[in-house]
Protein backbone atom coordinates (compact mmCIF):
# COMPACT_ATOMS: atom_id res chain seq x y z
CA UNK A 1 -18.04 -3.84 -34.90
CA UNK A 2 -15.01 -4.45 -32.84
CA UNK A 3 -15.57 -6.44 -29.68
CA UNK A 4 -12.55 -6.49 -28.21
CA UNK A 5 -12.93 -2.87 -27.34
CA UNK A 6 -16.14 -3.36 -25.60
CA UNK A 7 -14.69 -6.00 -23.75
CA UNK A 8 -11.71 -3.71 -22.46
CA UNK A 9 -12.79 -0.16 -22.11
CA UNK A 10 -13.45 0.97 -19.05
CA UNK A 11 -16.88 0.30 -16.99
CA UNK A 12 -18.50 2.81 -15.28
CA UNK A 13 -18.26 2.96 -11.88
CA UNK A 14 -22.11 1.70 -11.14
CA UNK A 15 -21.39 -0.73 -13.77
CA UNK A 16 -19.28 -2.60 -11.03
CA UNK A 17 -21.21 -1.55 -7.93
CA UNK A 18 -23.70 -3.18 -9.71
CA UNK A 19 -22.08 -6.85 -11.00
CA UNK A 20 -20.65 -6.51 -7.25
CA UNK A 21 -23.80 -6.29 -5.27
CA UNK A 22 -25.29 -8.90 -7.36
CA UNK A 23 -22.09 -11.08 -6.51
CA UNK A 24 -22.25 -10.28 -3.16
CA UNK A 25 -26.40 -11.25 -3.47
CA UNK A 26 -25.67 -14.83 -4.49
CA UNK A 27 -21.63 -16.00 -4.35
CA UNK A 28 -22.06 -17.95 -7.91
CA UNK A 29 -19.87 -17.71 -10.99
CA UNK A 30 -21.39 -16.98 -14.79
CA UNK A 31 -24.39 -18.04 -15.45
CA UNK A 32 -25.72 -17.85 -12.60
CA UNK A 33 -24.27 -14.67 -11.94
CA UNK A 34 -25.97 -13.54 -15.21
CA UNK A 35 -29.22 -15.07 -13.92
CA UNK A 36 -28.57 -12.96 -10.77
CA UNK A 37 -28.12 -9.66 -12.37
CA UNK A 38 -31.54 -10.09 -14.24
CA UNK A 39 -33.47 -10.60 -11.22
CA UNK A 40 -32.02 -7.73 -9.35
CA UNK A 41 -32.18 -5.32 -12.41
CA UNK A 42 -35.87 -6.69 -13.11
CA UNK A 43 -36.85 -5.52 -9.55
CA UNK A 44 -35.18 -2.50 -9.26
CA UNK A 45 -32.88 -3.72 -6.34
CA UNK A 46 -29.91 -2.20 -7.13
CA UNK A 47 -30.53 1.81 -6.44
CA UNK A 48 -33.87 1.66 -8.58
CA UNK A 49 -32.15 0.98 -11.49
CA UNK A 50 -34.31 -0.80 -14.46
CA UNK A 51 -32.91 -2.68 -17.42
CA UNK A 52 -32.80 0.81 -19.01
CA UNK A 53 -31.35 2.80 -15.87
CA UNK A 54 -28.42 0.02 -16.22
CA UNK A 55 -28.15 0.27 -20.01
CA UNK A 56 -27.02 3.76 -19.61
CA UNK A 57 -24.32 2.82 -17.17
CA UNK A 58 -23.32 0.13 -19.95
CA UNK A 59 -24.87 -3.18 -18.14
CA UNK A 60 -26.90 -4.56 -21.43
CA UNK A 61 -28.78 -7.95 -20.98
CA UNK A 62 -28.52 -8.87 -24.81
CA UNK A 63 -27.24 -11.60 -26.75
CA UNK A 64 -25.00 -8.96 -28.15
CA UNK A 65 -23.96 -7.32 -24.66
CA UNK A 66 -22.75 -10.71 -23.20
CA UNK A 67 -19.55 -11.17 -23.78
CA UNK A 68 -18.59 -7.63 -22.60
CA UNK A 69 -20.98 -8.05 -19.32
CA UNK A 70 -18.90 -11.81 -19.06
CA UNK A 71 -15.93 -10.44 -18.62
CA UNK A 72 -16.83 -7.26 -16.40
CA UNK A 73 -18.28 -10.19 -14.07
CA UNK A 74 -15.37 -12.65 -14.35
CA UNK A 75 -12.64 -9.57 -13.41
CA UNK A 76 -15.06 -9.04 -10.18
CA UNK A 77 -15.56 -12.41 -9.29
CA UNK A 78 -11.69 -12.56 -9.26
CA UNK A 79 -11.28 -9.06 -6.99
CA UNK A 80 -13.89 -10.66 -4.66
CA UNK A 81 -12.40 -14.19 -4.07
CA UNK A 82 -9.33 -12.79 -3.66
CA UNK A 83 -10.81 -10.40 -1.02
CA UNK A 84 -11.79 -13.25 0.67
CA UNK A 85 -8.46 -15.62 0.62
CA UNK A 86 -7.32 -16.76 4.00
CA UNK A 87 -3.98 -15.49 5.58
CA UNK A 88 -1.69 -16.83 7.96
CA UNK A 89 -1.16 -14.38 11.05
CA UNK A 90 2.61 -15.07 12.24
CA UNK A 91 3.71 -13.81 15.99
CA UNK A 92 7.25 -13.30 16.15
CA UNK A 93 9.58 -11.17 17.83
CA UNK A 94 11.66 -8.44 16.40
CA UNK A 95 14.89 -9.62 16.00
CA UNK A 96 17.82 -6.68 16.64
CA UNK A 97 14.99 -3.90 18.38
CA UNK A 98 13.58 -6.81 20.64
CA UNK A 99 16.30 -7.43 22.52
CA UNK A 100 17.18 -3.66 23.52
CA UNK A 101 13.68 -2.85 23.86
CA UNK A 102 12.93 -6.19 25.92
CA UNK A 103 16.23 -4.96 28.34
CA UNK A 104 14.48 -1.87 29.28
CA UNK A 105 10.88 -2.30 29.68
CA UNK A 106 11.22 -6.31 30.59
CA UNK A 107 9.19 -7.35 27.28
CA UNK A 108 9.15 -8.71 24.33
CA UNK A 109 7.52 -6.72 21.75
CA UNK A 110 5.13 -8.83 18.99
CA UNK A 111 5.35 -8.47 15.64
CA UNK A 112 2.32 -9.02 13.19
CA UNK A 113 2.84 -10.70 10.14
CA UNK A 114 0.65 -11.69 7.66
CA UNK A 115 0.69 -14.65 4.83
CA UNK A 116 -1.39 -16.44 2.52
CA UNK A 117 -2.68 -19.39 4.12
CA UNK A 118 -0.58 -22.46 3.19
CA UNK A 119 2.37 -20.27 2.36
């Protein structure tokens, strides 16, 4: 039995539609998460799929299926908050194209910049 391997193969693709959905259900890190992803595979929310339907898509809700299920939740959790990180939106001119383009039309053109917040 080598757990590190189950840990760091790679999930199916439902697998993380469905630990994302359930994320997305309730914005809570593990356990709760865990707690989550029972309720949602006990009532079929997720496409229909069961506690079986998910097994075969390698979601298992045993003792023995944890730590692999922890850290396909963790790694999403992570993609998600950083999803929703705040950014800065800087208005500035462009410096050398501004000032030829500003001569002929009589404007200054904007320039878009984005940052993360308290950057």
């Amino acid at each position: 039995m080598d757990q590190p391997t189950a840990a760091t193969r790679v999930p199916d693709p439902d697998a993380v539609e469905f630990v994302r959905f359930c994320y997305r259900r309730r914005r809570v890190g593990w356990p709760e998460l865990y707690d989550e992803m029972c309720a949602v595979a006990g009532r079929g929310l997720f496409r229909g799929y069961g506690s079986d339907d998910l097994a075969a898509h390698g979601i298992g809700f045993s003792l023995f299926d944890m730590p692999a299920l922890a850290s396909l939740a963790s790694r999403i959790v992570a993609e998600e908050q950083a999803l929703r990180r705040p950014v800065t939106v800087t208005i500035a001119p462009e410096p050398e194209a501004a000032s030829s383009e500003a001569s002929i039309t009589g404007e200054t053109p904007i320039r878009y910049a984005t940052s993360p917040a308290g950057a």
